[in-house]
N, C-alpha and C. Protein backbone atom coordinates (compact mmCIF):
# COMPACT_ATOMS: atom_id res chain seq x y z
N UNK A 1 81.47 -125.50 31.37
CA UNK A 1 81.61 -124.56 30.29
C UNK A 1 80.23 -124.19 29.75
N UNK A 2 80.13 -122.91 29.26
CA UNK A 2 78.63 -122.68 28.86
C UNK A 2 78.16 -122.41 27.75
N UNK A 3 77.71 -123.26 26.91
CA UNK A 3 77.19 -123.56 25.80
C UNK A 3 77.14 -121.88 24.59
N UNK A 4 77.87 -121.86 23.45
CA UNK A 4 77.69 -120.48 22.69
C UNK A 4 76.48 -120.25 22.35
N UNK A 5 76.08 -119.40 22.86
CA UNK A 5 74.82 -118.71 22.10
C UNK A 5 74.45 -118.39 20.99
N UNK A 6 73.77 -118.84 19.77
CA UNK A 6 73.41 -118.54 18.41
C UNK A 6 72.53 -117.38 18.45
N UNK A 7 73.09 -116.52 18.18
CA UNK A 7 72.18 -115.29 17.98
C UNK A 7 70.89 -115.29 16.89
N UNK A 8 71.20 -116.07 15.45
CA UNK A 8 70.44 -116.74 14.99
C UNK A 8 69.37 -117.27 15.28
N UNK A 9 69.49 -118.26 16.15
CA UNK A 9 68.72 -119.01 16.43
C UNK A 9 68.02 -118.52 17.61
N UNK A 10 68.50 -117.79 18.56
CA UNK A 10 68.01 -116.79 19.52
C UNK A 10 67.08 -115.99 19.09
N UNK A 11 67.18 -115.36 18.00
CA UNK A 11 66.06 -114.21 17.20
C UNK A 11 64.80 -115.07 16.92
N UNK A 12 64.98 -116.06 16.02
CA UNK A 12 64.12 -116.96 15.77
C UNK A 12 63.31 -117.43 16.94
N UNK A 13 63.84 -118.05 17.88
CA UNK A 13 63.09 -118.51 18.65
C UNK A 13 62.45 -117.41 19.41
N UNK A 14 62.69 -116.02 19.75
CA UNK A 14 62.02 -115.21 20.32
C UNK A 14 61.21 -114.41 19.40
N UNK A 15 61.17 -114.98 18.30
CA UNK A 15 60.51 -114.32 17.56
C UNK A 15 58.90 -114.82 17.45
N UNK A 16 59.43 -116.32 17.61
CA UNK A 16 58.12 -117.22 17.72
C UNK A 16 57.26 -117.34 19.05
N UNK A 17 58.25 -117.19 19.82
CA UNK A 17 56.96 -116.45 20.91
C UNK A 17 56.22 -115.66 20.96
N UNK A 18 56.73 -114.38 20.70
CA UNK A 18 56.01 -113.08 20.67
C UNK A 18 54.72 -113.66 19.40
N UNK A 19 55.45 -114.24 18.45
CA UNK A 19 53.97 -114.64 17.64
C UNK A 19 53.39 -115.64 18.15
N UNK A 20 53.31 -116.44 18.53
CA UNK A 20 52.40 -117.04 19.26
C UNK A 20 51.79 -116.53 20.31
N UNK A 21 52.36 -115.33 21.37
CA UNK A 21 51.80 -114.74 22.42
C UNK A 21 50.59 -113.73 21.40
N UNK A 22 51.06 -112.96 20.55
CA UNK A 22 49.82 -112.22 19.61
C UNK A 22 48.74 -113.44 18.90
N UNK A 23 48.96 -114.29 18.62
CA UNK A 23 47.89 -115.27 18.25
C UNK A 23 47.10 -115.75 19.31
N UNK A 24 47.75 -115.97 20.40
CA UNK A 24 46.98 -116.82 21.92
C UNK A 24 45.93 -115.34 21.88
N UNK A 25 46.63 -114.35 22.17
CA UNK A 25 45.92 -112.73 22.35
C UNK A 25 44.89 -112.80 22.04
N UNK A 26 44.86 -112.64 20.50
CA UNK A 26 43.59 -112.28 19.63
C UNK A 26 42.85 -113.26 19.71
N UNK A 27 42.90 -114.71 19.97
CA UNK A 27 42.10 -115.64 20.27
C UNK A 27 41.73 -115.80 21.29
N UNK A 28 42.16 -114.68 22.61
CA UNK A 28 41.50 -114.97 23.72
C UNK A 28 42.06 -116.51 24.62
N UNK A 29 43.36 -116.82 23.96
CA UNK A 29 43.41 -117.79 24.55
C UNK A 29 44.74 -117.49 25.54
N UNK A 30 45.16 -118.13 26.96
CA UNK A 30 46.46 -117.52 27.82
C UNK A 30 47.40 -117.65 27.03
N UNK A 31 48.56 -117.14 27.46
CA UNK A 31 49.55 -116.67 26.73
C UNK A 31 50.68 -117.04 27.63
N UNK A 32 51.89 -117.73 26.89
CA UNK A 32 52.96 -118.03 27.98
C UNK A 32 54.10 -117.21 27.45
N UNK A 33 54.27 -116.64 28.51
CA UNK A 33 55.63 -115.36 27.92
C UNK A 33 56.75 -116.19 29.12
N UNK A 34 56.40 -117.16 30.10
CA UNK A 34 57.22 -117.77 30.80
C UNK A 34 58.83 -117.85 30.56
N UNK A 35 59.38 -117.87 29.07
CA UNK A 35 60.64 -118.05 28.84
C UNK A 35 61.21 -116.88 28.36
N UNK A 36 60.11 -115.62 27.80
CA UNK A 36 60.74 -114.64 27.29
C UNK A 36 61.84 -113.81 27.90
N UNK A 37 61.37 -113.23 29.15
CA UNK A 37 62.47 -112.47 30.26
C UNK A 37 63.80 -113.18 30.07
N UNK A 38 64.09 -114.32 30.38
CA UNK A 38 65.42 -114.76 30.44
C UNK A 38 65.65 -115.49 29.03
N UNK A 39 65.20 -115.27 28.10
CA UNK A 39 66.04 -115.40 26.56
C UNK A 39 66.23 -114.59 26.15
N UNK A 40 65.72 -113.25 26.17
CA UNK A 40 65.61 -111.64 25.84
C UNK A 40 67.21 -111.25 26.48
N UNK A 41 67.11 -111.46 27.93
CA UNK A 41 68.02 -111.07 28.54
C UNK A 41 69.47 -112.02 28.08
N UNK A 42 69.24 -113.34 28.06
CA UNK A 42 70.52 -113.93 27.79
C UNK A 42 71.12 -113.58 26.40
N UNK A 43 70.16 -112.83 25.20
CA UNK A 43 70.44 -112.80 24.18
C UNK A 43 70.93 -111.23 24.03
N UNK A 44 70.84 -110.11 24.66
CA UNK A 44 71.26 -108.82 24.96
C UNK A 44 72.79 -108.82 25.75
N UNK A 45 72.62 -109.57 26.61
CA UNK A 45 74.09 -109.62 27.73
C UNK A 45 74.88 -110.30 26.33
N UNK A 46 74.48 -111.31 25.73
CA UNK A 46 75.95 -112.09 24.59
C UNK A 46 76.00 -110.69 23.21
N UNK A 47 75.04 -110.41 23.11
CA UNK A 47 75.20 -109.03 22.02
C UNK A 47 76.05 -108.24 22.86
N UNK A 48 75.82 -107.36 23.97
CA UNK A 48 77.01 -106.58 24.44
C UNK A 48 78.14 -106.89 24.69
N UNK A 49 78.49 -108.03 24.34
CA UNK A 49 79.69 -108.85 25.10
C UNK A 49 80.41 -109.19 23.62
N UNK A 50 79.74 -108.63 22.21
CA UNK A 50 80.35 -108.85 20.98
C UNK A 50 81.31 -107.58 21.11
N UNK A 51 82.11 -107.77 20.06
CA UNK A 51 83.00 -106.89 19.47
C UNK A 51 81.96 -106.10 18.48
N UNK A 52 81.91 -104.92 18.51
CA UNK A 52 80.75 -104.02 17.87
C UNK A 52 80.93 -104.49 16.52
N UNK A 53 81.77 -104.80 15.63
CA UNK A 53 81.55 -105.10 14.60
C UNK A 53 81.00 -106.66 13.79
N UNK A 54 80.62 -107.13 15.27
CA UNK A 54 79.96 -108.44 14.74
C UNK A 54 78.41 -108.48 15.85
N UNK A 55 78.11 -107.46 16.33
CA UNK A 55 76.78 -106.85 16.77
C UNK A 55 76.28 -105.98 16.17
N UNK A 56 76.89 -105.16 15.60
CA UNK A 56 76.37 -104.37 14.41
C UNK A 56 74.94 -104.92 13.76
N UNK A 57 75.97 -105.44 12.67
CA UNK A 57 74.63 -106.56 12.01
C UNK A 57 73.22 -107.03 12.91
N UNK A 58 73.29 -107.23 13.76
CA UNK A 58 72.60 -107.40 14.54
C UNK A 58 71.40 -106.81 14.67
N UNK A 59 71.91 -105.32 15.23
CA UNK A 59 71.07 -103.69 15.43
C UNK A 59 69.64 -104.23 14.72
N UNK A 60 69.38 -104.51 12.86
CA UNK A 60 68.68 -104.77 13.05
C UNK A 60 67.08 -105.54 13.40
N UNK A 61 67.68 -106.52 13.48
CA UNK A 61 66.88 -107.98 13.91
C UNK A 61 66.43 -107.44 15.73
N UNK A 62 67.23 -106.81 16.36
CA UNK A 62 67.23 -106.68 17.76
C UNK A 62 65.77 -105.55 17.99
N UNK A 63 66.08 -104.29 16.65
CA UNK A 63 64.88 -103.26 16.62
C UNK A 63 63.64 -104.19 16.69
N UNK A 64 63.84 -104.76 15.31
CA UNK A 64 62.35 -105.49 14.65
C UNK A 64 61.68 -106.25 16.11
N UNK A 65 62.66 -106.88 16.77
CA UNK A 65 62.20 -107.81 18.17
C UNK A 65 61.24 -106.96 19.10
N UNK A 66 61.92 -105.41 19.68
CA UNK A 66 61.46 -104.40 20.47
C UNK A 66 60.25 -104.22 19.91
N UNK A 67 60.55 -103.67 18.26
CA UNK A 67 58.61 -103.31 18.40
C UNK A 67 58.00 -104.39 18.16
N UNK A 68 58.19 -105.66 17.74
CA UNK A 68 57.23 -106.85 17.95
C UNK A 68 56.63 -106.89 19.32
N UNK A 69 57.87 -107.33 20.08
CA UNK A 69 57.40 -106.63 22.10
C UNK A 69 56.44 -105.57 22.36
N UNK A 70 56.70 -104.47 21.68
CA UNK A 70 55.78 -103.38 21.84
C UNK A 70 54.79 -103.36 21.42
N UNK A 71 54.33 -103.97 20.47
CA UNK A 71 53.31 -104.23 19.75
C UNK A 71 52.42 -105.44 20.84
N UNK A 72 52.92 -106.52 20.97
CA UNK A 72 52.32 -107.35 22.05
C UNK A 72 52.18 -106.82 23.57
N UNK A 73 53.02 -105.49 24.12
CA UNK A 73 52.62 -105.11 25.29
C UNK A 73 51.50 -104.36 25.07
N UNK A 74 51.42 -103.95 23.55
CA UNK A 74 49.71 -103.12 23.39
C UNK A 74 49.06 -104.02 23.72
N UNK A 75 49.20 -104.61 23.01
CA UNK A 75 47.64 -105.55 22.70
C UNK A 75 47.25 -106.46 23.87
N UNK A 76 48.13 -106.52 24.92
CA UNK A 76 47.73 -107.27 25.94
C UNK A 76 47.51 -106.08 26.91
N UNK A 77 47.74 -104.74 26.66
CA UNK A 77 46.69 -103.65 27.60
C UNK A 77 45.79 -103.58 27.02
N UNK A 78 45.33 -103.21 25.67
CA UNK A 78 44.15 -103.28 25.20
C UNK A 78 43.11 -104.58 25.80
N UNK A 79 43.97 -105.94 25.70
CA UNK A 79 42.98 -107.31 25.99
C UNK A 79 42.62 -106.83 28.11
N UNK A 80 43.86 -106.43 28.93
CA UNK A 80 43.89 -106.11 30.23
C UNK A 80 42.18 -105.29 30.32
N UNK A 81 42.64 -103.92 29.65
CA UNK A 81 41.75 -102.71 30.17
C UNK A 81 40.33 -103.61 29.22
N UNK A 82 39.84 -104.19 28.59
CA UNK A 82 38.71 -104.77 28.53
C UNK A 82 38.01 -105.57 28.89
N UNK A 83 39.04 -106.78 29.59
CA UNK A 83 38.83 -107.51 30.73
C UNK A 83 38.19 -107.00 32.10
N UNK A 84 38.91 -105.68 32.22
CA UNK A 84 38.67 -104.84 33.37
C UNK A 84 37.41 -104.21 33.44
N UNK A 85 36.92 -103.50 32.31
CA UNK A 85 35.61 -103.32 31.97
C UNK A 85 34.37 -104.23 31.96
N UNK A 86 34.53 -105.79 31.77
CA UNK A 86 33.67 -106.54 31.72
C UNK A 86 32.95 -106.70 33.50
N UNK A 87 31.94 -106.78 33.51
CA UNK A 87 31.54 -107.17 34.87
C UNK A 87 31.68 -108.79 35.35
N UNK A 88 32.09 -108.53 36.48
CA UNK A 88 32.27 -109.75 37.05
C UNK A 88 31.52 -110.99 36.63
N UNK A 89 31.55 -112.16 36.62
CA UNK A 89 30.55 -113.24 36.12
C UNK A 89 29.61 -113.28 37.33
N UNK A 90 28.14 -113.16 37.09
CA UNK A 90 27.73 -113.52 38.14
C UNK A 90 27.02 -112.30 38.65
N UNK A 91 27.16 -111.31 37.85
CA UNK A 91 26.95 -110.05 38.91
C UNK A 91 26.37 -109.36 37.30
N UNK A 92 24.92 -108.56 37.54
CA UNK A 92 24.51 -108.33 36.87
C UNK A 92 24.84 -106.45 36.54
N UNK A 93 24.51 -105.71 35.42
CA UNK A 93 25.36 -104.54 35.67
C UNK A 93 24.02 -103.49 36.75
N UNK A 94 23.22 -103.90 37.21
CA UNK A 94 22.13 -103.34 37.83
C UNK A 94 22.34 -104.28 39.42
N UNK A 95 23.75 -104.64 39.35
CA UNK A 95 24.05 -105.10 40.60
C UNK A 95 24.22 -103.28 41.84
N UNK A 96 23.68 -103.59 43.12
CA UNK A 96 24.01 -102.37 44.07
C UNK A 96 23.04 -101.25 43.51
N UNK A 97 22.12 -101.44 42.89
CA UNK A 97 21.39 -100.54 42.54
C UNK A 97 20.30 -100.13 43.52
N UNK A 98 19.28 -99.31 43.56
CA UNK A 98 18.56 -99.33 44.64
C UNK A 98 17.14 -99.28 43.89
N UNK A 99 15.90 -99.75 43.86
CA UNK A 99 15.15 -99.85 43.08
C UNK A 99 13.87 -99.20 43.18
C-alpha cells in the first residue's frame, strides 16, 4: 500500500530545497536538486488526482513553488553563462595569441 502524501508537508519540504539550492548558488557552493524532479512530480500527479475542491486551495502554494523554481533556474543560468565566460584554469587570456 502506498503511503498518503501530505501536501503540506510536500510544499515545505520543496520549498527548502529550492532555498537551499539559491543559498548553495550565491555562495558558489554545488547544489543538490537530486530529489527535486521526483517530489515535484509525486506532489503534482497526488494534486491532479484531488477532487478540485480540495486542490483548489492549493493553486496557491503550487504558483509561489513555480516562480521560486524560476527564480533558481535564473540564477543558475546567470551562475552557468559566467562560469562559461571564465577562462579555463591554467590558460592565460593571451593564450593562442601570436606575438
Amino acid at each position: 500500500m502506498t503511503p498518503t502524501l501530505n501536501p503540506d508537508t510536500e510544499f515545505e519540504q520543496l520549498f527548502q530545497i529550492v532555498q537551499r539550492a539559491q543559498k548553495d548558488t550565491e555562495g558558489g557552493q554545488p547544489v543538490d536538486l537530486s530529489d527535486l524532479a521526483g517530489r515535484t512530480d509525486r506532489l503534482c500527479t497526488h494534486i491532479s488526482s484531488l477532487p478540485r475542491e480540495e486542490s483548489r486551495p492549493l493553486a496557491g502554494r503550487l504558483k509561489k513553488l513555480v516562480g521560486d523554481l524560476d527564480d533558481l533556474a535564473e540564477q543558475l543560468s546567470r551562475l552557468s553563462a559566467a562560469v562559461q565566460r571564465e577562462p579555463a584554469k591554467g590558460q592565460s587570456s593571451s593564450a593562442g595569441s601570436v606575438g
